[in-house]
Protein backbone atom coordinates (compact mmCIF):
# COMPACT_ATOMS: atom_id res chain seq x y z
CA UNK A 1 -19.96 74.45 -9.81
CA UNK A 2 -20.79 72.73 -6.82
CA UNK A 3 -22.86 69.92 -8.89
CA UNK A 4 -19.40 69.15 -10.67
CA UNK A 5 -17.62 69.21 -7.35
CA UNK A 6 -20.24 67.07 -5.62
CA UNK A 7 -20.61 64.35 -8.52
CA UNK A 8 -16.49 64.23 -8.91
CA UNK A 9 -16.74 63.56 -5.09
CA UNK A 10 -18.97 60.62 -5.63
CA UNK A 11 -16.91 58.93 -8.25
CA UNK A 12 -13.99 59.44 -6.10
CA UNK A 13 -16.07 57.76 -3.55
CA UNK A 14 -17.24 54.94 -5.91
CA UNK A 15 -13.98 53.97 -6.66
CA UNK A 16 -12.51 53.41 -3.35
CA UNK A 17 -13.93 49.82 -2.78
CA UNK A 18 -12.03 49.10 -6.14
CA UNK A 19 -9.10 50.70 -4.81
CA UNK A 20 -9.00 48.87 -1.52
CA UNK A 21 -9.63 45.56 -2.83
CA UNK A 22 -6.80 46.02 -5.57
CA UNK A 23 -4.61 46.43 -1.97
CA UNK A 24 -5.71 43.74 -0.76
CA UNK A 25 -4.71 41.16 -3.78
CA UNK A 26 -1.45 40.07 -3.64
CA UNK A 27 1.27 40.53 -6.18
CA UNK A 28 3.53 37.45 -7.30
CA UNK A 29 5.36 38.67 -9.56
CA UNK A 30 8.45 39.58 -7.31
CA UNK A 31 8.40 35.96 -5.64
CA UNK A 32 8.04 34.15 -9.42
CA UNK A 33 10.92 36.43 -10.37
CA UNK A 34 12.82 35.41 -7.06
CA UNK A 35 12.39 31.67 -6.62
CA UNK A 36 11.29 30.56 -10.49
CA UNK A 37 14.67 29.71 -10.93
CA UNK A 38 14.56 27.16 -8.19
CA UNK A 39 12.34 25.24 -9.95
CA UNK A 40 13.24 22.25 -12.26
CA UNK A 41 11.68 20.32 -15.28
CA UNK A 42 12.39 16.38 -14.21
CA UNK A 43 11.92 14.14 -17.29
CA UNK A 44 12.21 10.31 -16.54
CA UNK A 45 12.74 7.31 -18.92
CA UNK A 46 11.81 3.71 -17.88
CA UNK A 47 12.62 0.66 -19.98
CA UNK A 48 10.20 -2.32 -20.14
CA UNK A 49 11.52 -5.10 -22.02
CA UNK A 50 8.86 -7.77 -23.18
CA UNK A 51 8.21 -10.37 -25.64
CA UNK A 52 5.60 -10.17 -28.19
CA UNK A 53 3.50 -13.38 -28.10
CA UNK A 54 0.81 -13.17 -30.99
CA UNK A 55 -0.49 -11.15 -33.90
CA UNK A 56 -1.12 -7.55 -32.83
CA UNK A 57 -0.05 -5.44 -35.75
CA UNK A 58 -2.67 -5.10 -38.59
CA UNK A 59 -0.24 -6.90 -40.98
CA UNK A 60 0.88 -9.27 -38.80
CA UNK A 61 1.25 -13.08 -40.64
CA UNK A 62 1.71 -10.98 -43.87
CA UNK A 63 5.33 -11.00 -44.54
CA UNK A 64 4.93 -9.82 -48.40
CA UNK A 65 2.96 -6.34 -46.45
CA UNK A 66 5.59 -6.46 -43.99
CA UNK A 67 8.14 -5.79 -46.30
CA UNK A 68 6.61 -3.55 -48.46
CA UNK A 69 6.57 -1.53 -45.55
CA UNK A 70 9.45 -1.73 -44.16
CA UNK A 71 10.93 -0.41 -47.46
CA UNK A 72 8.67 2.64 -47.07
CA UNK A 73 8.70 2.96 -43.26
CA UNK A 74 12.22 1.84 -42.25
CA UNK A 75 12.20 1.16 -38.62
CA UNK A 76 8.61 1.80 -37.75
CA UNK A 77 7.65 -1.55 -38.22
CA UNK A 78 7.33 -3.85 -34.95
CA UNK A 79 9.09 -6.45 -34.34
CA UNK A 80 7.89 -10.35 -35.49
CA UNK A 81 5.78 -12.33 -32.66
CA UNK A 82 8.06 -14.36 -29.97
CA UNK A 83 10.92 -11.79 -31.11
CA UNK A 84 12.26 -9.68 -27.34
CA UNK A 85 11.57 -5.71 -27.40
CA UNK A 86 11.98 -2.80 -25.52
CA UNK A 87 9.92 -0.16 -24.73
CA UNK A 88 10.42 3.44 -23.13
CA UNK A 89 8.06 4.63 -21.00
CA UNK A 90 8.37 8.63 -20.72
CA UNK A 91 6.92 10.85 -17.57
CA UNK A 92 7.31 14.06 -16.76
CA UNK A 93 7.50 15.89 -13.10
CA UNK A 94 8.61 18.75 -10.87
CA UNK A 95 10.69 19.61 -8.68
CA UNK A 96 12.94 22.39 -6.54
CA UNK A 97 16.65 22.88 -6.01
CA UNK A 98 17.53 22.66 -1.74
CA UNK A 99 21.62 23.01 -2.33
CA UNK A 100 23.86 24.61 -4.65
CA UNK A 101 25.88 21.87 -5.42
CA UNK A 102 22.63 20.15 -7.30
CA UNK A 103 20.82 18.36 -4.89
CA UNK A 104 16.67 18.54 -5.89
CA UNK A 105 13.29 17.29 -4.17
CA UNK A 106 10.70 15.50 -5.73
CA UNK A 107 8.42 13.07 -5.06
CA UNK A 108 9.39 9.29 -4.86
CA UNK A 109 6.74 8.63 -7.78
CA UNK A 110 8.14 11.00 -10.09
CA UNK A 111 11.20 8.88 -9.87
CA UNK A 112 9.98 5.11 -8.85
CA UNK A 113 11.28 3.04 -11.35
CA UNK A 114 13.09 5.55 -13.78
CA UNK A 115 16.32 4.23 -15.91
CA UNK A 116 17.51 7.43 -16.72
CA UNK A 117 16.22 10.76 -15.15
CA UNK A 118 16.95 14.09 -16.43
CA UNK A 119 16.71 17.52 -14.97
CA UNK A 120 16.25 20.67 -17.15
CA UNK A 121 16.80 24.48 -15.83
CA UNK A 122 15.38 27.37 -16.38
CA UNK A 123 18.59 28.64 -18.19
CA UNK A 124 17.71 25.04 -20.53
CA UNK A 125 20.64 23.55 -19.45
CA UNK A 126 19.52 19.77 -18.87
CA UNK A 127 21.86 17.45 -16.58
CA UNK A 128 21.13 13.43 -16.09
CA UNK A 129 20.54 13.23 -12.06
CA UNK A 130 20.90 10.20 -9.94
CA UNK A 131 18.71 9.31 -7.54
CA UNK A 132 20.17 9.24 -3.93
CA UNK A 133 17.07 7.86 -2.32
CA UNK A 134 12.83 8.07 -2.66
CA UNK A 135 10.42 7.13 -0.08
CA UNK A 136 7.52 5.18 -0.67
CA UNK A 137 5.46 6.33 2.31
CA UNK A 138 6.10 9.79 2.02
CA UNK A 139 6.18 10.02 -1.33
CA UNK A 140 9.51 12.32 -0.95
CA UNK A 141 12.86 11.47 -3.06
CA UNK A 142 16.05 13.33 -3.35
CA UNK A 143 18.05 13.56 -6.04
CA UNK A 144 21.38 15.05 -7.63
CA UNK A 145 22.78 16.68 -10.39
CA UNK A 146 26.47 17.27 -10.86
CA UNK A 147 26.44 21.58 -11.23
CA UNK A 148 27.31 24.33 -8.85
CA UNK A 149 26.45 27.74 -7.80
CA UNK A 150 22.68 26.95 -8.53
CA UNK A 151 19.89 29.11 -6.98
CA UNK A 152 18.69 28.02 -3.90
CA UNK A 153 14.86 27.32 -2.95
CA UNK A 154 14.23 28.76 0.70
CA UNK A 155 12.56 26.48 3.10
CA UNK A 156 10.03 27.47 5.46
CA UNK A 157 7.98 26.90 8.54
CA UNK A 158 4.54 24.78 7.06
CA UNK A 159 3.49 24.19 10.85
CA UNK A 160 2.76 28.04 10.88
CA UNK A 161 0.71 27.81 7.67
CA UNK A 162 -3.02 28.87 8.36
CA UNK A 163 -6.24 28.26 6.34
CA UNK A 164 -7.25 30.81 4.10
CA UNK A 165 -3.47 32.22 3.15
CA UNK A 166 -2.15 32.42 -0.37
CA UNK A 167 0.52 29.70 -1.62
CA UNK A 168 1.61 29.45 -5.31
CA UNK A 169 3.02 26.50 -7.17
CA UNK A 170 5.27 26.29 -9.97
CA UNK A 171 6.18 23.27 -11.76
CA UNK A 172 5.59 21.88 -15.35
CA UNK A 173 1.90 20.70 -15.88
CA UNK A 174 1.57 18.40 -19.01
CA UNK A 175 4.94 19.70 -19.33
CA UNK A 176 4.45 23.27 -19.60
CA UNK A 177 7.72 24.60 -17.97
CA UNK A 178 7.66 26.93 -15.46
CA UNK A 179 3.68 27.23 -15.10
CA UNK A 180 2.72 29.44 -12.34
CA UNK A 181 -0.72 28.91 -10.39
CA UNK A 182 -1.89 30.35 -6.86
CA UNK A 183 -4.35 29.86 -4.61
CA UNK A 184 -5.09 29.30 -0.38
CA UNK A 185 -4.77 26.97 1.90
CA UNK A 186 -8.20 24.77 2.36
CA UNK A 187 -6.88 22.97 5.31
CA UNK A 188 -3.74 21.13 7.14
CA UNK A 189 -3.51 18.00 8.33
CA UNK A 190 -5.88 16.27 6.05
CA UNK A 191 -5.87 12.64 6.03
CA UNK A 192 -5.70 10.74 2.86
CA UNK A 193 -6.62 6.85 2.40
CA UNK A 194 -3.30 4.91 2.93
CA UNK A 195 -1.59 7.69 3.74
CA UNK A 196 -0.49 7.15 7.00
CA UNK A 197 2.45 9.11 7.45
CA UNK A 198 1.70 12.25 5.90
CA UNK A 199 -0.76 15.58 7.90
CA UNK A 200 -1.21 16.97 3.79
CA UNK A 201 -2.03 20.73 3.05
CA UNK A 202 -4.77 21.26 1.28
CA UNK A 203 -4.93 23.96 -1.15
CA UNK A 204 -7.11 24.67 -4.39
CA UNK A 205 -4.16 25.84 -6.24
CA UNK A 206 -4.25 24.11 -9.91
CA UNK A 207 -2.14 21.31 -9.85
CA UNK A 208 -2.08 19.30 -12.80
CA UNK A 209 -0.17 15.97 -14.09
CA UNK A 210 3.52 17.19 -14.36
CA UNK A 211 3.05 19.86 -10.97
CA UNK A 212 3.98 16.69 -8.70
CA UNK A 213 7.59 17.41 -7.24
CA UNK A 214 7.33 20.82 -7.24
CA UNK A 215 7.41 23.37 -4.63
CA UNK A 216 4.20 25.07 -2.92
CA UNK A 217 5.26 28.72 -1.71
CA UNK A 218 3.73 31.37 0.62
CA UNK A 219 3.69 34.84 0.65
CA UNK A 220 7.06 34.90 1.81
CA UNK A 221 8.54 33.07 -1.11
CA UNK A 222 9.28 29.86 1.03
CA UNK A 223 8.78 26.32 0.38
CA UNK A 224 6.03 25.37 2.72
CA UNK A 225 5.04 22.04 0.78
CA UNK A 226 5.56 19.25 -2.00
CA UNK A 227 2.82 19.42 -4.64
CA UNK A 228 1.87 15.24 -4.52
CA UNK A 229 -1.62 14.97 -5.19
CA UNK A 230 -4.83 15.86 -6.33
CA UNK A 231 -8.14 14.62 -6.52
CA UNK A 232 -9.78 14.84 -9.69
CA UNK A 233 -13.04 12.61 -11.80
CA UNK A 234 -11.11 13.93 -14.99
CA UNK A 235 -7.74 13.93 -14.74
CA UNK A 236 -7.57 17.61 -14.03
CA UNK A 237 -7.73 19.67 -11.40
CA UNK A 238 -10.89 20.51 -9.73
CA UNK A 239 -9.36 22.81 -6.79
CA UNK A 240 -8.36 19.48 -4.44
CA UNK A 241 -4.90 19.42 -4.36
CA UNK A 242 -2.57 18.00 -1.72
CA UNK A 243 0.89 19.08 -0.40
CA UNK A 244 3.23 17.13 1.65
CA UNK A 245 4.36 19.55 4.74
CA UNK A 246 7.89 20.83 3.81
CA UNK A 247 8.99 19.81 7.63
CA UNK A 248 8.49 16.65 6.98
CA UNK A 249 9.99 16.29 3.50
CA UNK A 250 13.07 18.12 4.87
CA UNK A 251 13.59 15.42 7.68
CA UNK A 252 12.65 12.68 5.02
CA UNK A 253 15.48 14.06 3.25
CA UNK A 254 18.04 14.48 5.44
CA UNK A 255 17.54 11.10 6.52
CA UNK A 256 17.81 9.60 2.48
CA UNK A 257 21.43 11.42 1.99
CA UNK A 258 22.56 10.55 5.14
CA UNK A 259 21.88 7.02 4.51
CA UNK A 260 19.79 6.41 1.40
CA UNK A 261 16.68 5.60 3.41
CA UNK A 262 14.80 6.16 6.13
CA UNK A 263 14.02 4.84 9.36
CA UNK A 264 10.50 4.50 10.96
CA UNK A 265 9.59 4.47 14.73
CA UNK A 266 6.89 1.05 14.92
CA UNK A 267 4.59 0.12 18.05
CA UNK A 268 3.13 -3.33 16.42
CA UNK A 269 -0.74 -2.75 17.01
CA UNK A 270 -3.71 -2.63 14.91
CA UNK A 271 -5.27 0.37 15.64
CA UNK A 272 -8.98 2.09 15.00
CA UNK A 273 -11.38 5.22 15.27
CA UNK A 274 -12.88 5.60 18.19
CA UNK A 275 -16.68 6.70 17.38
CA UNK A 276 -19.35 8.17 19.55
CA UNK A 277 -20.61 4.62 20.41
CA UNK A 278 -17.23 2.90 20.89
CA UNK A 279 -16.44 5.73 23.41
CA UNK A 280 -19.42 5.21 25.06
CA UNK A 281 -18.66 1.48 25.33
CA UNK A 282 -15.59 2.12 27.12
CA UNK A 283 -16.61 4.99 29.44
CA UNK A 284 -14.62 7.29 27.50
CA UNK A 285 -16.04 11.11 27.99
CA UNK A 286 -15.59 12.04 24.00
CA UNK A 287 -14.61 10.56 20.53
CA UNK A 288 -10.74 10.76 20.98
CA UNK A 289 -7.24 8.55 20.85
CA UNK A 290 -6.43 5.34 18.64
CA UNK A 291 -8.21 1.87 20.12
CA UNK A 292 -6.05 -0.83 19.99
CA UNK A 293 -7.52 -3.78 18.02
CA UNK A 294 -4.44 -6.29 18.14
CA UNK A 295 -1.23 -6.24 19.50
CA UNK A 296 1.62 -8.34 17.84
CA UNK A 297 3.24 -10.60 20.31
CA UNK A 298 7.03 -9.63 20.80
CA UNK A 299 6.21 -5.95 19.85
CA UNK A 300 7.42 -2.86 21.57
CA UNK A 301 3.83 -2.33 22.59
CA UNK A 302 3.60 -6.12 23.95
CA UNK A 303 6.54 -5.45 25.98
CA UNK A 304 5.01 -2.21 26.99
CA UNK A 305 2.17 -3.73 28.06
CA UNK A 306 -0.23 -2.51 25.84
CA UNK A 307 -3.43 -4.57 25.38
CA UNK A 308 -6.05 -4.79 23.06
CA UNK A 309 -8.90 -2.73 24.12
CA UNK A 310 -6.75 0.03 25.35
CA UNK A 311 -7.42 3.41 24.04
CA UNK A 312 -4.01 5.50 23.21
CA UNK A 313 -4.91 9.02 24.31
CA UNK A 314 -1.37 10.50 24.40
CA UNK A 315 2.00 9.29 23.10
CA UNK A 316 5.20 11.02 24.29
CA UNK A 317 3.14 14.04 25.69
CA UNK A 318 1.33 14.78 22.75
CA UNK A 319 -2.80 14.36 22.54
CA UNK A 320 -3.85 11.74 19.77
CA UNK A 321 -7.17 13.22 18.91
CA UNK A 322 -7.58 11.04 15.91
CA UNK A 323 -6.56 7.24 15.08
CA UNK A 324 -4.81 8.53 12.19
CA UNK A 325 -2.49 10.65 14.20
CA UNK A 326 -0.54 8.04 16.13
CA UNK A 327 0.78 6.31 13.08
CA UNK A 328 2.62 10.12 12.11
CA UNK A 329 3.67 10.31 16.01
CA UNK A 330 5.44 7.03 16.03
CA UNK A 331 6.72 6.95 12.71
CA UNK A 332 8.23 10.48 13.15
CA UNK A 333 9.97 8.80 16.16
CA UNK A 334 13.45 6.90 15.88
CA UNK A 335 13.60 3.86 16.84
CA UNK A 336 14.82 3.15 20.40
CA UNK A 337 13.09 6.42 21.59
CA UNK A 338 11.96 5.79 24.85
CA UNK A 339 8.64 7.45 25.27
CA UNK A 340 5.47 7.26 26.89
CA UNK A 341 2.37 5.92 25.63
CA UNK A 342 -1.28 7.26 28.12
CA UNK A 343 -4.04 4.34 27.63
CA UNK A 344 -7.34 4.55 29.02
CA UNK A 345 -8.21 1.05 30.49
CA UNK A 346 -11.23 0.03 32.36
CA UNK A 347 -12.66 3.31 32.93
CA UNK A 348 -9.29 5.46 33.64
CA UNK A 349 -5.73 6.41 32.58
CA UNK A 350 -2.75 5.31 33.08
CA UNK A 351 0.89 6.08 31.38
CA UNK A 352 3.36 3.56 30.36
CA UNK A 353 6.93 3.62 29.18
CA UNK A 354 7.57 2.07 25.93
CA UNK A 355 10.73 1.26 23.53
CA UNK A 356 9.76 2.14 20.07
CA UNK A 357 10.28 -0.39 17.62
CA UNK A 358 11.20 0.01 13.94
CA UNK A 359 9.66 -0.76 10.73
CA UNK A 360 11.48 -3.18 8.58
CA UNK A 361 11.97 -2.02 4.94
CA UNK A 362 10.34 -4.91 3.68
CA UNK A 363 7.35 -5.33 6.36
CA UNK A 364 4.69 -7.65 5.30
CA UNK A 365 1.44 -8.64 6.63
CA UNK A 366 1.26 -11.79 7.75
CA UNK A 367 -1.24 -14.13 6.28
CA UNK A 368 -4.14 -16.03 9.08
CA UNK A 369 -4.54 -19.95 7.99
CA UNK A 370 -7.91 -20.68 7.29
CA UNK A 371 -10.35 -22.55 9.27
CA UNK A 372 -9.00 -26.40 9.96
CA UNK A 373 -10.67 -29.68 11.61
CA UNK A 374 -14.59 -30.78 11.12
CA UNK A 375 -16.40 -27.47 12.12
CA UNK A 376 -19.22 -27.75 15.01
CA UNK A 377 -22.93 -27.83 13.98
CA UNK A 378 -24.17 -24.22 13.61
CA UNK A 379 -26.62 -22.82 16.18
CA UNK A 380 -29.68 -20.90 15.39
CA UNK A 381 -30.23 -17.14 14.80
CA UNK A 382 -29.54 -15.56 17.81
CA UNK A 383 -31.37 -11.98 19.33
CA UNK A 384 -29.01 -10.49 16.93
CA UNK A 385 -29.57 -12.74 14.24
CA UNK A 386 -26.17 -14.15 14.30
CA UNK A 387 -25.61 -18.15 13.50
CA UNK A 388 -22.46 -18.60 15.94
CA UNK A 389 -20.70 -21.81 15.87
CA UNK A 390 -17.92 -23.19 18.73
CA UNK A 391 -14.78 -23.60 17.24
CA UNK A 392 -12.76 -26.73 17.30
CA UNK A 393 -9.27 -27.34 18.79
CA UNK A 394 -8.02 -27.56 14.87
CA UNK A 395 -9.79 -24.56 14.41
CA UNK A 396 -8.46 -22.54 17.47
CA UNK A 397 -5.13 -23.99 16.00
CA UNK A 398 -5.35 -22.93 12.75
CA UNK A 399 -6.63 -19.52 13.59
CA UNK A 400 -4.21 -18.78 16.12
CA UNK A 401 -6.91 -18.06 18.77
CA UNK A 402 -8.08 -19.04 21.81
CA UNK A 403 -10.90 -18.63 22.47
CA UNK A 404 -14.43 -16.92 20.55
CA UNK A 405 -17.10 -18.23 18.26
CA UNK A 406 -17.27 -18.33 14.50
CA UNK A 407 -20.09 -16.08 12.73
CA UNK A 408 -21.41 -18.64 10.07
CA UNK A 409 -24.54 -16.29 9.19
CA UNK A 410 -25.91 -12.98 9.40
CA UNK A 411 -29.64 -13.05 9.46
CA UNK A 412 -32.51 -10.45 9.32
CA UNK A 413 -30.24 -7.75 9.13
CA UNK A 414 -28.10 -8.71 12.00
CA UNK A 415 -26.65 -7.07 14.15
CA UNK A 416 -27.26 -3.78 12.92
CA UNK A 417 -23.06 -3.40 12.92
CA UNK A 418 -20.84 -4.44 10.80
CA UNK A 419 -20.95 -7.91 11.97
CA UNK A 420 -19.55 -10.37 8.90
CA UNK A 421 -19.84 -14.32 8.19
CA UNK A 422 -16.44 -15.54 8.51
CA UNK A 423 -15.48 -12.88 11.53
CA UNK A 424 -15.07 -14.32 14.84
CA UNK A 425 -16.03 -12.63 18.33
CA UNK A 426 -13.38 -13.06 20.75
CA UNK A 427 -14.63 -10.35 22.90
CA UNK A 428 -17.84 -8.35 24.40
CA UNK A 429 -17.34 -4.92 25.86
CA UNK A 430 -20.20 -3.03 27.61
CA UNK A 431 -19.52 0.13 29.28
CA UNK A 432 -15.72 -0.33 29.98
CA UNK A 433 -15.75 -3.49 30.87
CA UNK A 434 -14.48 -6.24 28.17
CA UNK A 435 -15.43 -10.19 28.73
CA UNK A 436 -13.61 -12.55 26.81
CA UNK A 437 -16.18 -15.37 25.11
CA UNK A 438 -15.67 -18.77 25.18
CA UNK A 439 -19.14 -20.47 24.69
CA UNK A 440 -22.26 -19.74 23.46
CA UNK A 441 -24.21 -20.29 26.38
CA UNK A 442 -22.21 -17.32 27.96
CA UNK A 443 -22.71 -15.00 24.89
CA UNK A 444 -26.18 -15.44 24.99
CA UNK A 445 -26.39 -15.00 28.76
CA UNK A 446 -24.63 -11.60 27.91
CA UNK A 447 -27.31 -10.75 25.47
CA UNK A 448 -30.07 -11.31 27.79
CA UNK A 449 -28.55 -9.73 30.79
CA UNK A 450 -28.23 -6.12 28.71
CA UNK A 451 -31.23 -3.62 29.03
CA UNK A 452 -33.36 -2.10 26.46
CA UNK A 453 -31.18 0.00 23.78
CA UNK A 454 -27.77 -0.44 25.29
CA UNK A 455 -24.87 0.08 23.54
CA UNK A 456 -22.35 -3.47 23.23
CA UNK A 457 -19.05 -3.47 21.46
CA UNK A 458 -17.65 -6.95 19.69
CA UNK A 459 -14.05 -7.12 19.41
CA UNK A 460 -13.99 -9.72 16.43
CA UNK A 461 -10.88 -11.27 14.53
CA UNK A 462 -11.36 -10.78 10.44
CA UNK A 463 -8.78 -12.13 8.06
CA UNK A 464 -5.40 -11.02 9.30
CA UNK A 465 -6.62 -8.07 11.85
CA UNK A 466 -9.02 -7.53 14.75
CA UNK A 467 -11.14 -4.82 14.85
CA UNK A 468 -14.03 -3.71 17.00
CA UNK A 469 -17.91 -3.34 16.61
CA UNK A 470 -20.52 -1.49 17.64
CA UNK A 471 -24.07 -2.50 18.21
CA UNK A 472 -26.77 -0.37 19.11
CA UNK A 473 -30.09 -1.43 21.10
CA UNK A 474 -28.49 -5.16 20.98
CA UNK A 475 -31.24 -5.45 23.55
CA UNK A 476 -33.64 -4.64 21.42
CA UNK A 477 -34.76 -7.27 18.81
């Protein structure tokens, strides 16, 4: 008797793990049941309309096959070469229901370009929606459907999102309706190439083609992002997916049915990482803040007072701990904000008040005119096995500079930077201090005056932008 006892204890034992872990997993049934119904099919149609201009079907310049087949196949036989057609381009999306008179989010790519889009329920009602505005740079759009009393998706709080909790998506991957996948949340703020404006959640949920637009829930069953991206080598998920932060998206579109679009905050500088050896260069304690690299004359930082080699450490109170957060900071901003913007210059800090700008819808990069006039006989190879050359006053014209000196070559590994034929060095900084150049003599002066392994930053003009460079041990060569 006490052998059965003692071997039904162990089982019970054995099974508690189980038990506890089965606790532990969370349920989603009750929040799919909840919030599904929030959650829309979006179908878009786009019209190209082109001209055929040569043979491309198999029986092309064979009218006696032509209309043989056309007999057979009425209406599936293209149109003759030179003859105008149209073409429908069909896409599917996602996205979630924020009003009960029918207004939906989406992203601005599930809609960019779309003739006709139409929006299908849960209940399989479908209604055509118009689009009230999309956003390029957020990738966010808003649009609307004529229906009321629809259920309502509830927004939440994505700034209080943490790694490691569970979100779920729902949307319509390869235009399975309704698909339900879950995972956690990899990370927040992630930076994305381009993507300037957007601190993305990172989750591994599976997010597929047709999941962009739709909502990513927590536990709670609140929108805490826009499914937007993932990154994939086949087309499919692989567990990188990216959310746009649903506080963002909400401002985005309050801002596109209020007015249809939206309105940036804009300083007007070229800005850059700060590395280990660029903060070195400037006598900056750590790796932090945005450097400036240009600053467009006119600009709400020009008027500020802003210069190039200033590194932004702060703007309106709030630490810039990477480049890429400034650009979200000012764009979040409306224009005519007055804030203030803490540089470090020449070894120290100092805050100044600024007017923020805005960013014109159509803002476009201006282009540099190349080099002009009979260029100056090339030097040799210097200690950093750069081939400088002076630049003329045509040159200085064309470029819109003032001063610096043209790299013509790179030899023997240069610089060991990032030093380019074609860039031009307007300025040397070594530790904080920044010395404009103006001839070669004075360059090479620098070079000679520098000891053993130090650390020298170029600021150099390339193309349309400036951007700095660091060289390490330019002493040593």
């Amino acid at each position: 008797m006490k052998k059965f006892v003692y071997s039904i204890a162990l089982a019970c034992l054995a099974l508690l793990p189980f038990t506890a872990q089965a606790r532990d997993l969370p349920d989603f049934t009750e929040l799919v049941e909840k919030q599904g119904a929030t959650v829309v099919n979006i179908s878009t149609t786009q019209v190209i309309k082109g001209r055929r201009g040569g043979p491309q079907f198999p029986f092309d310049g064979d009218e006696a096959a032509q209309e043989l087949l056309r007999r057979f196949f009425p209406g599936q036989i293209p149109n003759q070469p030179g003859v105008p057609q149209e073409f429908k381009n069909r896409s599917l999306g996602s996205g979630f229901i924020i009003s009960a008179d029918g207004h939906i989010l989406t992203n601005a790519h599930v809609v960019d370009g779309a003739d006709e889009v139409q929006v299908k329920l849960t209940d399989k009602r479908e209604f055509k929606a118009k689009v009230l505005g999309s956003d390029k740079r957020t990738d966010v759009a808003l649009i609307k459907i004529e229906a009321k009393n629809l259920p309502v998706a509830k927004l939440g709080d994505s700034t209080k999102l943490k790694v490691g909790e569970w979100v779920l998506a729902i949307g319509s991957p390869f235009g399975f309706e309704n698909t339900v996948t879950a995972g956690i949340v990899s990370a927040t703020g992630r930076s994305l190439t381009h993507e300037n404006y957007v601190p993305f959640i990172q989750t591994d949920v599976a997010i597929n083609p047709g999941n962009s637009g739709g909502p990513l829930f927590n536990m709670k069953g609140e929108v805490v992002g826009i499914n937007s991206q993932i990154f994939s080598r086949s087309g499919g998920s692989m567990g990188l997916s990216f959310a746009i932060p649903i506080d963002l998206a909400n401002d985005i579109q309050t801002q596109l049915r209020a007015k249809g679009k939206v309105s940036r905050g804009r300083l007007g500088i070229g800005i850059q990482e700060v590395s280990k050896e660029l903060a070195e260069s400037f006598n900056l304690g750590k790796p932090q803040g945005a450097l400036v690299a240009s600053v467009e004359k006119g600009s709400a930082a020009d008027k500020a007072g802003i210069e190039v080699g200033d590194i932004i450490l702060k703007f309106d109170g709030k630490a810039v701990t990477e480049s890429v957060d400034l650009p979200r900071m000012v764009g979040a901003t409306r224009p005519g904000t007055k804030s203030v913007v803490q540089v470090w210059r020449k070894g120290g800090s100092r805050d100044l008040s600024i007017t923020v700008g805005e960013i014109p819808d159509d803002e476009d990069r201006t282009q540099v005119a190349g080099r002009g006039g009979k260029p100056a006989e090339p030097s040799a190879a210097n200690r950093l096995g750069l081939v400088l050359t002076v630049p003329t006053a045509e040159q200085k014209k064309a470029l819109g500079i003032q001063h610096g000196l043209i790299v013509d070559d790179v030899k023997n590994g240069g610089a060991r930077s990032e030093v380019r034929p074609g860039d031009i060095i307007l300025s040397a900084i070594i530790k904080g201090s920044q010395t404009d150049i103006k001839s070669l003599t004075q360059f090479n002066d620098i070079l000679k005056g520098l000891d053993k392994n130090a650390t020298m930053t170029l600021l150099v003009k390339r193309g349309d932008s400036q951007t700095f460079v660091t060289i390490k041990g330019a002493a040593d060569k």
